[in-house]
Protein backbone atom coordinates (compact mmCIF):
# COMPACT_ATOMS: atom_id res chain seq x y z
CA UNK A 1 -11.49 189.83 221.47
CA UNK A 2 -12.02 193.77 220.84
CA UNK A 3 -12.32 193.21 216.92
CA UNK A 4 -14.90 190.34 217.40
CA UNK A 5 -17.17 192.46 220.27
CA UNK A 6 -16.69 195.95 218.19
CA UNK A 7 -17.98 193.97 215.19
CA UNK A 8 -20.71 192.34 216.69
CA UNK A 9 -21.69 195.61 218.28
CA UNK A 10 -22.27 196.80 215.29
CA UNK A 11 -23.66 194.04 213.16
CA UNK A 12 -21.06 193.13 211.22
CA UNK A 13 -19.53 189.91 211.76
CA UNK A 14 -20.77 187.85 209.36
CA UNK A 15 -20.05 191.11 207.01
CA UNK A 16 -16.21 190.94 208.31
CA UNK A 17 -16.32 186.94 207.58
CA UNK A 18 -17.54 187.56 204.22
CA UNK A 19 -14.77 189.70 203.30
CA UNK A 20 -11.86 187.46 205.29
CA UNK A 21 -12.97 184.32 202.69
CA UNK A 22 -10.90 186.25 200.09
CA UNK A 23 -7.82 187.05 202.00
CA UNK A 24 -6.04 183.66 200.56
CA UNK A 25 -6.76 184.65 197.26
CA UNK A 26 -5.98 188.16 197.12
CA UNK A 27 -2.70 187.51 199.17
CA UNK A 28 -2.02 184.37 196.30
CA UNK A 29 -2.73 186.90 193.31
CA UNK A 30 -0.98 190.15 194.33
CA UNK A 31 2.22 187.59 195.57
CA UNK A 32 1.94 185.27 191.94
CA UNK A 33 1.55 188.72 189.94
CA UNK A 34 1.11 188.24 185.77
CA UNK A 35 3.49 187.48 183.74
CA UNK A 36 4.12 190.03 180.92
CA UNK A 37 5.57 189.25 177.73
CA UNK A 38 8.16 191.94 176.70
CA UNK A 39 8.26 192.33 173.00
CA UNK A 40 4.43 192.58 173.26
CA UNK A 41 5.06 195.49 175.22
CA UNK A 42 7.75 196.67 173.12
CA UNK A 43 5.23 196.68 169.70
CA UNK A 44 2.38 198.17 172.07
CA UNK A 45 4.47 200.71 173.12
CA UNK A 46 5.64 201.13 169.27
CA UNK A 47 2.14 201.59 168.26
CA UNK A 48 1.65 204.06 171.20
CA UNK A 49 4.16 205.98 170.11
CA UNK A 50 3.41 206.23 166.48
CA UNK A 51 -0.40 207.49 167.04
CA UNK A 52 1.29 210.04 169.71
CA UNK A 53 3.51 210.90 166.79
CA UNK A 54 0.48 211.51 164.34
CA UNK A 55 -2.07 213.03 166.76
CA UNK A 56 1.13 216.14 167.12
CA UNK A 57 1.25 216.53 163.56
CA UNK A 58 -2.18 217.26 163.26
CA UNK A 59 -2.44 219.80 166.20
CA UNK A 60 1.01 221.46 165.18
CA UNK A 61 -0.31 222.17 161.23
CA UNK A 62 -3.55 223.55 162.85
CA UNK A 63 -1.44 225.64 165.35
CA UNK A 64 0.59 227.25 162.46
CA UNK A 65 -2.59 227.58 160.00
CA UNK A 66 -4.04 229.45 163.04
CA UNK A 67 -1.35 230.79 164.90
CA UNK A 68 1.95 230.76 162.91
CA UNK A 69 3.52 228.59 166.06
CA UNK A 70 3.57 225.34 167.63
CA UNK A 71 2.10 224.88 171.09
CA UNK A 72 2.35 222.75 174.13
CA UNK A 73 -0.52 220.77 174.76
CA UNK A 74 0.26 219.91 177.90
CA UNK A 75 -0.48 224.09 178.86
CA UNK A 76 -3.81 225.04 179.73
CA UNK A 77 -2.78 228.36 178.74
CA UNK A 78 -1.32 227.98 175.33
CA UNK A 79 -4.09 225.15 174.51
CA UNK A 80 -6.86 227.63 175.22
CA UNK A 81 -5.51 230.56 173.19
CA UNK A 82 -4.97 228.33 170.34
CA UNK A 83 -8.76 227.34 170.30
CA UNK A 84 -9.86 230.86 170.66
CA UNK A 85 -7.91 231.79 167.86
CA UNK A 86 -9.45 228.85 165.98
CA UNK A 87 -13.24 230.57 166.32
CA UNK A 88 -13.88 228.30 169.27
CA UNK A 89 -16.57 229.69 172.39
CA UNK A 90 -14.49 228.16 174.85
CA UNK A 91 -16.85 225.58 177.67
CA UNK A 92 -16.56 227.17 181.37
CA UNK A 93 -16.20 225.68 184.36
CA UNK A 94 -16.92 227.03 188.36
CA UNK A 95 -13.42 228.11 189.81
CA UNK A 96 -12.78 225.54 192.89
CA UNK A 97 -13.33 227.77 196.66
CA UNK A 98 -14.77 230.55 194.35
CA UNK A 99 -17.91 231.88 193.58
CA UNK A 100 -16.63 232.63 189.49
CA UNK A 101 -15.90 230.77 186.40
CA UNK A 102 -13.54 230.48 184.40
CA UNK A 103 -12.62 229.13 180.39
CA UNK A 104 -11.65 225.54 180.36
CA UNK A 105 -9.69 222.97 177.87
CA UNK A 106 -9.71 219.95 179.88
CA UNK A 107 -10.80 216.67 178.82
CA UNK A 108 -14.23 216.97 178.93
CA UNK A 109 -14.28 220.45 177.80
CA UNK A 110 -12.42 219.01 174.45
CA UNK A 111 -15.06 216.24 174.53
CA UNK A 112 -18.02 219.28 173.92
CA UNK A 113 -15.95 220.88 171.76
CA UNK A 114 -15.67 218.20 169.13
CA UNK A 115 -19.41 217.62 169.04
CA UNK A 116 -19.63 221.24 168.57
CA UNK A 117 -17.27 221.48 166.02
CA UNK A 118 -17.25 218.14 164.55
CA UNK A 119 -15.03 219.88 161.13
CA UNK A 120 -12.14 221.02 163.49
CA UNK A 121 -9.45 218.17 162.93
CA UNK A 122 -7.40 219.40 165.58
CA UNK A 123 -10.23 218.20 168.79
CA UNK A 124 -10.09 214.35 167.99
CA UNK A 125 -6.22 214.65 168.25
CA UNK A 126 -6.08 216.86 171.23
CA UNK A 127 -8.87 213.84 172.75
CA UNK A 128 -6.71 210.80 171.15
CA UNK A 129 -3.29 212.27 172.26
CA UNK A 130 -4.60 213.05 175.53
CA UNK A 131 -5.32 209.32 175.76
CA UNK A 132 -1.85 207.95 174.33
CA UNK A 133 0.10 209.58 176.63
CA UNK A 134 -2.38 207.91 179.38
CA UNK A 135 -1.89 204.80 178.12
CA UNK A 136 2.21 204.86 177.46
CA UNK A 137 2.49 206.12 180.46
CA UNK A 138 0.50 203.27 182.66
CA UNK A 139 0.69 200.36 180.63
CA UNK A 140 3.69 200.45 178.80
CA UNK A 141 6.06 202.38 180.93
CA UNK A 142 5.43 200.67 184.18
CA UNK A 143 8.26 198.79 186.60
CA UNK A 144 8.05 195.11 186.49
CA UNK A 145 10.44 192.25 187.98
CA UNK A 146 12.86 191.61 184.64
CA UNK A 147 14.19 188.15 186.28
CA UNK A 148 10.96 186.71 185.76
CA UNK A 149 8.68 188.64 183.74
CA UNK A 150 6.44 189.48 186.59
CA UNK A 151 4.22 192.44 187.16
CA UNK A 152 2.67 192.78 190.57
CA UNK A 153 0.24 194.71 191.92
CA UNK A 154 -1.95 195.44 195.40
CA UNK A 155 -5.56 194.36 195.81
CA UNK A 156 -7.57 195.34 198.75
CA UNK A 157 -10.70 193.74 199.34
CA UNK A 158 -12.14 196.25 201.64
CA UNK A 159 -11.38 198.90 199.60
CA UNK A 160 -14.89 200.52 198.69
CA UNK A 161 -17.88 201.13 200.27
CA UNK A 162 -19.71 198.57 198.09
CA UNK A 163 -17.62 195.76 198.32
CA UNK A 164 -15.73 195.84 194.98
CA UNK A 165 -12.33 195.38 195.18
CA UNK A 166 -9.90 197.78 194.88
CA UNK A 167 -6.45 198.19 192.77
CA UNK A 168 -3.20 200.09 193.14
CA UNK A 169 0.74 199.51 192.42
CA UNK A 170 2.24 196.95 194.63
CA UNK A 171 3.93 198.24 197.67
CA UNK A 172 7.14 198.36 195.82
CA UNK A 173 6.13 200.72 193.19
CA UNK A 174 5.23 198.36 190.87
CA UNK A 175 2.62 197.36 188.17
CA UNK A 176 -0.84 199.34 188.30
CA UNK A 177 -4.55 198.31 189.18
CA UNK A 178 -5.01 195.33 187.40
CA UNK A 179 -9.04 195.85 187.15
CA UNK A 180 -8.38 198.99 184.97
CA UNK A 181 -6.11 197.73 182.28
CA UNK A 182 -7.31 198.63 178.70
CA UNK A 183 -8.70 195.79 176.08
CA UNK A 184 -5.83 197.03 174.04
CA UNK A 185 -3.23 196.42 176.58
CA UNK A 186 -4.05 193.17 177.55
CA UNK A 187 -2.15 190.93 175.05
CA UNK A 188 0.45 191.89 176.70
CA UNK A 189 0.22 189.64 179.54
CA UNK A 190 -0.03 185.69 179.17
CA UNK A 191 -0.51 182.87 180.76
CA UNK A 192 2.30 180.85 182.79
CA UNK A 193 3.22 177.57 181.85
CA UNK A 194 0.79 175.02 181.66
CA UNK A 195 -2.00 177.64 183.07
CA UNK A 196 -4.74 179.52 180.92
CA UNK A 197 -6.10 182.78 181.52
CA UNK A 198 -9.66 183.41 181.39
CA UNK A 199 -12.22 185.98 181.71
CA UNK A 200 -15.28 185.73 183.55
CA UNK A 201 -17.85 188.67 183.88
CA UNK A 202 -21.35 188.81 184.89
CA UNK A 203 -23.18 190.31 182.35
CA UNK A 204 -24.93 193.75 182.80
CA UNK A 205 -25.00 192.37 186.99
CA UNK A 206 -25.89 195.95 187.71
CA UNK A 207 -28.96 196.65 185.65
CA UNK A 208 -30.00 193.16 186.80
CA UNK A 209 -29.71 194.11 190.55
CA UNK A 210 -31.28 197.36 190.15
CA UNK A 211 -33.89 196.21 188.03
CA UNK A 212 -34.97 193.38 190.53
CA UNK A 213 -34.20 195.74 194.11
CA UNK A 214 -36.68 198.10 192.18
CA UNK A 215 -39.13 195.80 191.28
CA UNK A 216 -38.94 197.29 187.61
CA UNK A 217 -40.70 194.40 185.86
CA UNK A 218 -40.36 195.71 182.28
CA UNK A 219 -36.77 196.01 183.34
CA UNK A 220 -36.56 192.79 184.56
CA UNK A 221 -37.88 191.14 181.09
C-alpha cells in the first residue's frame, strides 16, 4: 500500500506497470542463461591469442629500433617514454581535482596518435592489443556452469534512466552483460535443442525518434 500511494504520488504507476510486464522474462532469461559451445571458445580464444601474440612483436621491434629495450604496455610510464623517443608530441589531458595537465597514452590518446602518424606501425598494435586483451579477458576467459554448458548473467530492467535494460555478471560471478558481447564473439553461443536463436533490432530507432520528437522533416524522409 506505500509503493502503490508513493507511486501514484508521483505519477508513476502506469510507468512502474510498464516496467513489471518484463519481470517474467527477465527472471526466465537470466535463470535459462545461453548455452556456450566450448571448442568455439577454445578456437576464439586461439585466435585471440595469436593476434595478442603478433600485435607484441610489432611494438617490441619498434621498442628496440627506438629504444634498444622491450617495454610493458600495460605502464603508462614506459608506454609514454617509448613514444617520445619515437618523435611523437604526446596528446594531454586535464589532471582529475587539479587545475594542470598532464601527457597521456591512453586509448584515445593512441587513437589521435595514429591519425597523426598514420606511418608509425607500432599505434595500430598498441590500439589492436589494447583490444585483445579486452576481449580474452571478457569473452573468452569468463566462468560458466561446465555441467551444462551454461553462461548466466543479470538483467535489470530498471537499470537506466531511459528505460534500456541493463547487463552485469550473474550474482554468482558469472558470465558478463549479454547486450555488449562482440559480433566476433558470438558464434560462440548456440541455440539449445530444438530452439533457434534470432536477432531482432530496430533499425536506426534513435534517429527515427529524434527525427520525429523534433519535427525534422528532411530527417524524417
Amino acid at each position: 500500500e506505500t509503493q502503490t500511494a508513493a507511486l501514484k504520488a508521483r505519477g508513476l504507476t502506469e510507468t512502474f506497470q510498464w516496467v513489471m510486464r518484463f519481470a517474467p522474462v527477465i527472471q526466465e532469461m537470466c535463470t535459462t542463461g545461453l548455452r556456450v559451445s566450448p571448442a568455439a571458445i577454445q578456437n576464439l580464444r586461439d585466435s585471440i591469442v595469436r593476434q595478442q601474440e603478433n600485435y607484441q612483436r610489432i611494438i617490441d621491434e619498434a621498442c628496440l629500433e627506438a629504444l634498444g629495450k622491450t617495454i610493458n604496455v600495460r605502464s603508462p610510464k614506459q608506454l609514454k617514454e617509448a613514444l617520445v623517443a619515437m618523435g611523437m608530441k604526446l596528446p594531454t589531458k586535464k589532471v582529475k581535482g587539479k587545475n594542470e595537465e598532464q601527457t597521456t597514452a591512453d586509448k584515445k590518446a593512441l587513437v589521435k596518435l595514429k591519425r597523426k602518424y598514420p606511418k608509425a606501425e607500432i599505434l595500430p598494435a598498441l590500439v589492436g592489443i589494447s583490444a585483445a586483451n579486452k576481449r580474452l579477458s571478457a569473452y573468452t576467459d569468463f566462468d560458466y556452469d561446465k555441467t551444462t554448458s551454461k553462461v548466466h548473467y543479470t538483467l535489470d530492467g530498471c537499470g537506466t534512466e531511459t528505460g534500456r535494460w541493463a547487463g552485469y555478471k550473474s550474482a554468482w560471478g558469472e558470465g558478463f552483460n549479454p547486450q555488449t558481447v562482440p559480433k566476433a564473439v558470438r558464434s560462440c553461443f548456440i541455440a539449445d535443442p530444438g530452439t533457434v536463436l534470432i536477432q531482432i533490432d530496430l533499425k536506426q530507432a534513435e534517429s527515427r525518434y529524434v527525427a520525429w520528437d523534433g519535427p525534422d522533416h528532411t530527417l524524417m524522409q
